[in-house]
Protein backbone atom coordinates (compact mmCIF):
# COMPACT_ATOMS: atom_id res chain seq x y z
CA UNK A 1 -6.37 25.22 21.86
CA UNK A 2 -8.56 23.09 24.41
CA UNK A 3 -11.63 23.22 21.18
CA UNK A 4 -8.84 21.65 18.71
CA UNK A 5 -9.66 18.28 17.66
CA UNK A 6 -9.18 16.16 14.16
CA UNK A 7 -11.80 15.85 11.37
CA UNK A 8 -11.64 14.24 8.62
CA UNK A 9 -14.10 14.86 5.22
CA UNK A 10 -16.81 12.08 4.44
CA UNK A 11 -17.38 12.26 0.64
CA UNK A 12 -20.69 10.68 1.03
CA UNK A 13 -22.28 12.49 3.64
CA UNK A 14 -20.13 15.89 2.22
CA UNK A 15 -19.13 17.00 5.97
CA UNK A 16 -16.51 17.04 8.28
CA UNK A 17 -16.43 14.26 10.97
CA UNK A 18 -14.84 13.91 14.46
CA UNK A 19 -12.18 11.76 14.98
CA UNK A 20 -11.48 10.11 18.23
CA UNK A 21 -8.21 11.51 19.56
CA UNK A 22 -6.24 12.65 22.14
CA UNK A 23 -4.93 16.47 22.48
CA UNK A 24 -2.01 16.92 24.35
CA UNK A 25 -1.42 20.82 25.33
CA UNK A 26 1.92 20.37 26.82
CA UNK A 27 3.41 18.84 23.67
CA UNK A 28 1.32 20.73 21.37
CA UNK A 29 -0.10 17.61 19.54
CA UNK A 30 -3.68 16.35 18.39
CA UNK A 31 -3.11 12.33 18.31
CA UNK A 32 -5.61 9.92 15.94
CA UNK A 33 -5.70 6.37 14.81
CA UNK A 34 -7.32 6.18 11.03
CA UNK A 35 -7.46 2.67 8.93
CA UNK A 36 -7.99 4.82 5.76
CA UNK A 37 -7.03 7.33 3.30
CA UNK A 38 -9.38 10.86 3.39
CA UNK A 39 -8.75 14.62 3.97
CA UNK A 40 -8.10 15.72 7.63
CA UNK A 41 -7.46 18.88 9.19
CA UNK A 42 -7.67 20.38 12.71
CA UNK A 43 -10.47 22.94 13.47
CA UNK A 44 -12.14 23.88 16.88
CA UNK A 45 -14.42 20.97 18.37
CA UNK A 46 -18.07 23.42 19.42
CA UNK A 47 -16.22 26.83 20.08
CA UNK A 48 -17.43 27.99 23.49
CA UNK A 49 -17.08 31.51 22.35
CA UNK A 50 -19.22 31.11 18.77
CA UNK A 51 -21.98 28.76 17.68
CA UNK A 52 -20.67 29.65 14.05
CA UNK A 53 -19.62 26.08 12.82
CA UNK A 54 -15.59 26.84 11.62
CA UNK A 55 -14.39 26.16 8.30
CA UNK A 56 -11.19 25.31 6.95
CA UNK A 57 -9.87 27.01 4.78
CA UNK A 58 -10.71 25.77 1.05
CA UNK A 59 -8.04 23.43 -0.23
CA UNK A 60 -6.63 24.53 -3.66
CA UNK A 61 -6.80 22.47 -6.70
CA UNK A 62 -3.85 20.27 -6.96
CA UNK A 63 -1.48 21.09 -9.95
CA UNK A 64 -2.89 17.73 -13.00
CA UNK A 65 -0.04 15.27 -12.80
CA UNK A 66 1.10 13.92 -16.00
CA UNK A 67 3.67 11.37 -16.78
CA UNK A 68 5.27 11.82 -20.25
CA UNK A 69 6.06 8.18 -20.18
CA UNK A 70 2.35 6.94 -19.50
CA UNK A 71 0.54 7.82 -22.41
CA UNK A 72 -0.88 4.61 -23.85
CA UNK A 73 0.44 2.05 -21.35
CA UNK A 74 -2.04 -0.48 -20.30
CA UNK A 75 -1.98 0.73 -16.64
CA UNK A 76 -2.23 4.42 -17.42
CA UNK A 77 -5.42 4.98 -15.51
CA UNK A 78 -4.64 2.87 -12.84
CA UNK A 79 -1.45 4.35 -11.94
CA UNK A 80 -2.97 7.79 -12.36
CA UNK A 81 -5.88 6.78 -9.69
CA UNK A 82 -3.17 5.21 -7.88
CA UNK A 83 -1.04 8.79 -7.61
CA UNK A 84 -4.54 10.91 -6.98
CA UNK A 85 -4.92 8.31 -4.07
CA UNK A 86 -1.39 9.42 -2.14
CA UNK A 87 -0.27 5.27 -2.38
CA UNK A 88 2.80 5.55 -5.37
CA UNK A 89 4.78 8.62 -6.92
CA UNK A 90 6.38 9.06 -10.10
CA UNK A 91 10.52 9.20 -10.20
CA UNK A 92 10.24 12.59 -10.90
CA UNK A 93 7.29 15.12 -12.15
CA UNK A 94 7.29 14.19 -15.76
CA UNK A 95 8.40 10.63 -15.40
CA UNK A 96 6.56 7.42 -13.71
CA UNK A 97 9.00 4.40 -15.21
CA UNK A 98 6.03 1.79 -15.48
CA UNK A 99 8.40 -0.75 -16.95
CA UNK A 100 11.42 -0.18 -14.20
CA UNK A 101 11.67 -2.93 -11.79
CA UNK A 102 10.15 -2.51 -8.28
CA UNK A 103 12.96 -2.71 -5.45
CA UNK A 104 11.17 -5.20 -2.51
CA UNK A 105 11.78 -2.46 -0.11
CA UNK A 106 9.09 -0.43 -2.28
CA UNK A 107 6.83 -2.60 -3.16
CA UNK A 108 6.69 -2.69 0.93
CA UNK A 109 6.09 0.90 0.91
CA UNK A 110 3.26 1.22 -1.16
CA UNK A 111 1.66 -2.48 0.55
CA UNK A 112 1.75 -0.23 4.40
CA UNK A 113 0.36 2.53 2.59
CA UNK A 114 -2.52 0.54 1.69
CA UNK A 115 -3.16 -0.81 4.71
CA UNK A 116 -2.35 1.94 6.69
CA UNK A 117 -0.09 0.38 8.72
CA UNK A 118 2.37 3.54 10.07
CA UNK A 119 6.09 3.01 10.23
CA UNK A 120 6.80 3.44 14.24
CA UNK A 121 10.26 5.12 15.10
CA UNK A 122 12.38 2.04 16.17
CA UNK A 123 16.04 1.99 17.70
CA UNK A 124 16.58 -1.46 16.16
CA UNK A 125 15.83 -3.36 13.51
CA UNK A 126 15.82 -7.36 12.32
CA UNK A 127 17.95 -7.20 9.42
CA UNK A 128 21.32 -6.72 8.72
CA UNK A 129 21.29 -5.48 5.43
CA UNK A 130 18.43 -3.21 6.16
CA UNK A 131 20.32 -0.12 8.24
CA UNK A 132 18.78 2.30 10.33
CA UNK A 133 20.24 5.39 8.33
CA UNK A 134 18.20 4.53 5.30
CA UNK A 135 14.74 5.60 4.07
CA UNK A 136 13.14 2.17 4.11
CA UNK A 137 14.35 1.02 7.54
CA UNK A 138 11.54 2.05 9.76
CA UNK A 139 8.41 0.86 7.44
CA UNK A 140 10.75 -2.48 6.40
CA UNK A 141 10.75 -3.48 10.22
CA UNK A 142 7.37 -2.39 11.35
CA UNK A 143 5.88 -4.44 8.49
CA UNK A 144 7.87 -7.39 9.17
CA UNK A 145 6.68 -7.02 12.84
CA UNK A 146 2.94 -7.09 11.70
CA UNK A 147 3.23 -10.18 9.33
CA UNK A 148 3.21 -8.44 5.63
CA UNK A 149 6.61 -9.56 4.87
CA UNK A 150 9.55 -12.12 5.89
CA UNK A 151 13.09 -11.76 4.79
CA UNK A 152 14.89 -14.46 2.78
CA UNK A 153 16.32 -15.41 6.41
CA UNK A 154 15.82 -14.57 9.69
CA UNK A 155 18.41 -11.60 9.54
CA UNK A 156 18.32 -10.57 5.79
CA UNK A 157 15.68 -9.02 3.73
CA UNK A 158 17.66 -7.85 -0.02
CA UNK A 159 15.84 -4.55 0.31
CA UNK A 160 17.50 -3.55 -3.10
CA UNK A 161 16.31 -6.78 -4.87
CA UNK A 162 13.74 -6.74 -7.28
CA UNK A 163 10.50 -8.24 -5.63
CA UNK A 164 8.77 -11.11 -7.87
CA UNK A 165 5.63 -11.62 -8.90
CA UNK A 166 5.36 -14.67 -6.78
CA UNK A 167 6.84 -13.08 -3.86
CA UNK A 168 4.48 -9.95 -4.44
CA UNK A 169 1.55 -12.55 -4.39
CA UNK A 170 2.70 -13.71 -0.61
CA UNK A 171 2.90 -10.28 0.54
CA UNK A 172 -0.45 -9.23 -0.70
CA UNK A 173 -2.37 -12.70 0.67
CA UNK A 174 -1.26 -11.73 3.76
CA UNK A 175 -2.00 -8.07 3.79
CA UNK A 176 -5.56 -9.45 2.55
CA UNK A 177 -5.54 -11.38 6.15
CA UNK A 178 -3.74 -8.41 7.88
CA UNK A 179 -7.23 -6.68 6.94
CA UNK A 180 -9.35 -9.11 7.87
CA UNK A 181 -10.24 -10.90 4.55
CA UNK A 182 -9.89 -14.45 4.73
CA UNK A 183 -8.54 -15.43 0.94
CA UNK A 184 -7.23 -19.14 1.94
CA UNK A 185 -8.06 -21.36 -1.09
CA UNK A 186 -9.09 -24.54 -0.67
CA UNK A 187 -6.84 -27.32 -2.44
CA UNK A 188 -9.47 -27.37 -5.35
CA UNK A 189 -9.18 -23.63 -5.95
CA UNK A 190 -5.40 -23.61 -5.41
CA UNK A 191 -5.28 -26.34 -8.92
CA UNK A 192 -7.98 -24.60 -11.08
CA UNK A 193 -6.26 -21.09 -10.53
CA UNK A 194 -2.74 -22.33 -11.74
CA UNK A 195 -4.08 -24.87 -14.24
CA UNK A 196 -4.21 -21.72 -16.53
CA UNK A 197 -0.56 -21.31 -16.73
CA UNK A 198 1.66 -23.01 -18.58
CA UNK A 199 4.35 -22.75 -16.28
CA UNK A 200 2.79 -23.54 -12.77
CA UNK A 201 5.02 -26.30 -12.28
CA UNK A 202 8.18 -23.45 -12.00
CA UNK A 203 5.80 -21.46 -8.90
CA UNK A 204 7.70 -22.17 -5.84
CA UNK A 205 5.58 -24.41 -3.24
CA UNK A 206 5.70 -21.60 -0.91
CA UNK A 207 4.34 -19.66 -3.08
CA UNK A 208 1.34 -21.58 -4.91
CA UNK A 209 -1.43 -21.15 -2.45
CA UNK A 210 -0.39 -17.27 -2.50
CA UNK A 211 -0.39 -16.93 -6.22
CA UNK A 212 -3.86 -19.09 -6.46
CA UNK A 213 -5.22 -16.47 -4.04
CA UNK A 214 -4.35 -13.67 -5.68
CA UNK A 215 -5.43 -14.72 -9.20
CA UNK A 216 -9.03 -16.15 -7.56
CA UNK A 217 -9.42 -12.82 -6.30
CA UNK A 218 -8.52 -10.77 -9.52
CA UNK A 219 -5.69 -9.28 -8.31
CA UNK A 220 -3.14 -10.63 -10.52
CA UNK A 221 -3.01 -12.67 -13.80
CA UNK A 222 -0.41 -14.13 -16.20
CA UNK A 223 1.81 -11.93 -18.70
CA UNK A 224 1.44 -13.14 -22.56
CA UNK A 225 1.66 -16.79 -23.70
CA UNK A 226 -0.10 -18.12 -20.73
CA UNK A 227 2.51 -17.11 -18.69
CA UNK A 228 2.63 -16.64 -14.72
CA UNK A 229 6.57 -15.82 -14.73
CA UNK A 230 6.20 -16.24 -11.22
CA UNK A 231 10.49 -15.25 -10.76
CA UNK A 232 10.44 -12.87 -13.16
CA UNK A 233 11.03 -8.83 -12.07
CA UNK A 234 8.14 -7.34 -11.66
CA UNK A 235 7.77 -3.54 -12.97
CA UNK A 236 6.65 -0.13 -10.85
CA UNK A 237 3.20 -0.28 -13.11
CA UNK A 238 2.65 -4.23 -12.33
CA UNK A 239 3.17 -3.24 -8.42
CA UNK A 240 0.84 -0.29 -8.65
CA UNK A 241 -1.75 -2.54 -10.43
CA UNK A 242 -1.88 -5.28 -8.00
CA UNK A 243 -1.96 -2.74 -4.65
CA UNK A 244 -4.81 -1.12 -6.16
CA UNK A 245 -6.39 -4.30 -6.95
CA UNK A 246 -5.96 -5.53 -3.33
CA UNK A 247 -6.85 -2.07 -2.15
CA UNK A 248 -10.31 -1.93 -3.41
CA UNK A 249 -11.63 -5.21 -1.85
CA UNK A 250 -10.30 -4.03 1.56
C-alpha cells in the first residue's frame, strides 16, 4: 500500500499520469486535488518488487445511453456530449425531459460540476429554506461560499424555484471569473449585445451586464421573435446548453 498513488489518463499523450496527493495508511485513503474531468484510478507508484509498469484493469464499454424523448430536439447532441461528459443525467434511463424546467438548486449542480468545485461536508448552512437533510444542501452552500451564486436574500435561496435565464446568465459570468476568465463588458459591449432583443428593456439591471456577457461570449442567445425572455423558466436542455457552452472556453 506505501506504492499506491492516483493517476489519471491523458488522452493526448495516451498514458497514465501522476497526480500529486497525499496517502494516508492509517485511514486507508489516497487524497488529490483535480480542476478537471478525466479517468483516474489507483495503481502502484514504481513497485519496488517489479519494474513491470502495472495496468489497470481495462474499463468496459459503457452501456449507449439513449433518451426516447431526444430524438430530433435541437440540443440532442449537446445533451448527449453533455451526459458522456459525467456533468447532467437524464430523469430516468429512457427519459431526459429537455423541455422540463430546471429547479435553481440544479442548475447549481451541474454549474460545480463544471468547475469542479466539490461540495465540502458542512454542519451548517446559510439558508433557511435550504435544510441540511436534503440532496442539494451541501453543493448549495459550498457554492454560495465560493461566489457562483447568491440567494434572493441573505437567508433564502428558493432551491425549488425555477432558475431564469437571466439569473442563469449571473451565475455563469461569475463561474467564468471563478475560473479565471475575465468576461466584464465594457458599457459599449453591454448596449450592442442587448440591442438585439426586443425586450432588453424587461432584463433586470442586475442582470444586464451578466446577460451581455454571456451572449458576447456565445453562450446564450434569444428564443424566437427576437426574444431574450430574460424571466422566463428556463428548460433542463437550455441549462445543459449553456454549461457546456461555458465549459468549453474554461
Amino acid at each position: 500500500e506505501e506504492t499506491l498513488a492516483a493517476f489519471y489518463y491523458n488522452d493526448g499523450k495516451k498514458e497514465w499520469q501522476k497526480l500529486k496527493g497525499e496517502l494516508n495508511t492509517e485511514q486507508d485513503t489516497v487524497t488529490v486535488t483535480t480542476n478537471h474531468f478525466s479517468k483516474y484510478t489507483l495503481m502502484a507508484d514504481k513497485p519496488q518488487d517489479s519494474t513491470a509498469v502495472v495496468e489497470p484493469e481495462p474499463e468496459k464499454p459503457l452501456p449507449q445511453i439513449k433518451f426516447n424523448d431526444l430524438n430530433g430536439h435541437w440540443a440532442e447532441a449537446d445533451i448527449y456530449k453533455m451526459v458522456e461528459m459525467g456533468l447532467v443525467k437524464g430523469v430516468s434511463v429512457t427519459e431526459f425531459a429537455p423541455q422540463k424546467n430546471i429547479s435553481r438548486a440544479e442548475f447549481v449542480t451541474l454549474l460545480s460540476r463544471a468547475v469542479g468545485l466539490q461540495p465540502g461536508t458542512l454542519h451548517k448552512g446559510r439558508f433557511y429554506d435550504v435544510p441540511a437533510d436534503q440532496w442539494y444542501f451541501n453543493i448549495v452552500n459550498t457554492a454560495a461560499d465560493a461566489g457562483l451564486v447568491s440567494g434572493y436574500t441573505a437567508t433564502t435561496f428558493a432551491p425549488q424555484d425555477p432558475v431564469t435565464r437571466e439569473q442563469m446568465a449571473v451565475m455563469i459570468k461569475r463561474a467564468l471569473a471563478y475560473k479565471g476568465k475575465d468576461v466584464e463588458p465594457t458599457t459599449e459591449v453591454v448596449t450592442a449585445s442587448l440591442a438585439r432583443f426586443t425586450d432588453q428593456n424587461v432584463i433586470s439591471p442586475w442582470a444586464k451586464t451578466s446577460v451581455a456577457a454571456a451572449v458576447q461570449q456565445n453562450i446564450v442567445s434569444g428564443r424566437d421573435n427576437g426574444l431574450f425572455a430574460p424571466t422566463a423558466n428556463a428548460t433542463r436542455a437550455e441549462g445543459a446548453v449553456m454549461i457546456l457552452r461555458m465549459y468549453s472556453q474554461m
